[in-house]
C-alpha atoms as a PDB file:
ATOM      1  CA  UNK A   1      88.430 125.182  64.723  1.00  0.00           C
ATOM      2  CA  UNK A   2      89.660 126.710  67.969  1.00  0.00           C
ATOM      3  CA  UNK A   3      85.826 126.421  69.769  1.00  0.00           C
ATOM      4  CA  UNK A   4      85.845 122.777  68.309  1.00  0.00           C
ATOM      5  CA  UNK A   5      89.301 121.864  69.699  1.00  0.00           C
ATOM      6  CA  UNK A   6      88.536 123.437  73.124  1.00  0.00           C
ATOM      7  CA  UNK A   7      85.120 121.529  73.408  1.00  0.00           C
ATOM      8  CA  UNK A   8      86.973 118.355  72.749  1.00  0.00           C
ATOM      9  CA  UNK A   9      89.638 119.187  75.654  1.00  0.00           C
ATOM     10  CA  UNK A  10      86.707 120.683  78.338  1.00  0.00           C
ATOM     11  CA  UNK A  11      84.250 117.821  77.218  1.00  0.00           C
ATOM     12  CA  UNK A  12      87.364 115.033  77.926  1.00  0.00           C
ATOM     13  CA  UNK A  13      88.229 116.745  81.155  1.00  0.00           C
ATOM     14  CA  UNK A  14      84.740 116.462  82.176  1.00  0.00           C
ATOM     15  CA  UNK A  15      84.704 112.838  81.466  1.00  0.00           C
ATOM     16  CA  UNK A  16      88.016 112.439  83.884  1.00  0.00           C
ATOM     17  CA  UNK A  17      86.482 114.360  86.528  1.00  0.00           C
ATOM     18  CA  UNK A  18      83.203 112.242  86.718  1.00  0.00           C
ATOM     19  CA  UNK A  19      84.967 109.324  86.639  1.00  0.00           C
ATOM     20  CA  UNK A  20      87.089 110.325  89.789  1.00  0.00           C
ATOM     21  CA  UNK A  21      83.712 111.421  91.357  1.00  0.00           C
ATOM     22  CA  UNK A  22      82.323 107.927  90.660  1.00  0.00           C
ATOM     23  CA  UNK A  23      85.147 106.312  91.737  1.00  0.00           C
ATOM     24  CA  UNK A  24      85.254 108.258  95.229  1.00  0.00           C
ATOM     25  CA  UNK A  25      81.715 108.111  96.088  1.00  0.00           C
ATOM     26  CA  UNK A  26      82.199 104.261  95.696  1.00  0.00           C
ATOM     27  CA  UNK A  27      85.212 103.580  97.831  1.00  0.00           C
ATOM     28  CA  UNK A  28      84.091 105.942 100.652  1.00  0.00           C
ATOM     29  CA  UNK A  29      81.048 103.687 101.426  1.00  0.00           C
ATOM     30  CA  UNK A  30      83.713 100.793 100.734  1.00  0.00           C
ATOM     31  CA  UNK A  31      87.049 102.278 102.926  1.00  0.00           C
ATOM     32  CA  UNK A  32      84.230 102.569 105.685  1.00  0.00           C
ATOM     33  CA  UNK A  33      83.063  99.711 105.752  1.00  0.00           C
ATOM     34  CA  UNK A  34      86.108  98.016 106.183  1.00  0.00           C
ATOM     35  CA  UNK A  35      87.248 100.160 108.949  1.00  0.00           C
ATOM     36  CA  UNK A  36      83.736  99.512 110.646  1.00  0.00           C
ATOM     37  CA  UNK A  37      84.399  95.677 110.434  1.00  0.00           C
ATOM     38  CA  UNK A  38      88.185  96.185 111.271  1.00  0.00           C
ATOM     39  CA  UNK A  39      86.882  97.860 114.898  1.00  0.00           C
ATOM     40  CA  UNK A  40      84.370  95.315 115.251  1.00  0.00           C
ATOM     41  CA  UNK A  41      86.337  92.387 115.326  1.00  0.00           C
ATOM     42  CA  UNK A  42      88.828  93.764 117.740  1.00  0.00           C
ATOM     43  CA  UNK A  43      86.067  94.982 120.213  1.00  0.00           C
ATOM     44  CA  UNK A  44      84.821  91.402 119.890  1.00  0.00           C
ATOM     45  CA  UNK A  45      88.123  89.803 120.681  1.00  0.00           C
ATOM     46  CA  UNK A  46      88.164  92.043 123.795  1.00  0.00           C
ATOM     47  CA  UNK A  47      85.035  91.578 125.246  1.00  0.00           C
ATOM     48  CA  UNK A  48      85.746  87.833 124.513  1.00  0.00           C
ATOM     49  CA  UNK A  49      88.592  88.289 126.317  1.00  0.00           C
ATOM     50  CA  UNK A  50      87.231  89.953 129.287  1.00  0.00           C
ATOM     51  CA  UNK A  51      84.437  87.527 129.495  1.00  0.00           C
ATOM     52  CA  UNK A  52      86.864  84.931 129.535  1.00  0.00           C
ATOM     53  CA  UNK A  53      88.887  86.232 132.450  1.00  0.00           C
ATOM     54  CA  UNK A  54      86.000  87.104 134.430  1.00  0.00           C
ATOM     55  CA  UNK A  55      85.052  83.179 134.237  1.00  0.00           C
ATOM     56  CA  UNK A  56      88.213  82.124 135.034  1.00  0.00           C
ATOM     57  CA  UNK A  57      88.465  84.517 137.900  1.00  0.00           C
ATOM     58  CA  UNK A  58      84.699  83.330 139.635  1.00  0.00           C
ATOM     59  CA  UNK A  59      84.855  79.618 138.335  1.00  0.00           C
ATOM     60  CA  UNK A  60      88.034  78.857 139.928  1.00  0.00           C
ATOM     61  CA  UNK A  61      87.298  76.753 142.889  1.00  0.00           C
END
């Protein structure tokens, strides 16, 4: 009864545990690419930026 009972608890813990695993190993890849996209539209704006001021700067006649 005791073995039984403690299977049950270690076999349901297991289950948790994989599920957080799971659940980590897909929002990693997820969290990072967000943060990739995040930096690469605010590089963009600022080379946009710089482009733009550079043309302003030459163009100006």
């Amino acid at each position: 009864m005791t073995v039984d009972s403690f299977y049950a608890w270690s076999s349901g813990l297991r289950y948790v545990r994989r599920n957080v695993e799971l659940r980590l190993h897909a929002a990693v890849p997820v969290f990072s690419c967000a943060i990739t996209l995040m930096l690469t539209e605010h590089r963009s704006a600022a080379i946009v930026q710089l482009v733009e001021r550079y043309l302003e700067r030459n163009t100006a006649s």
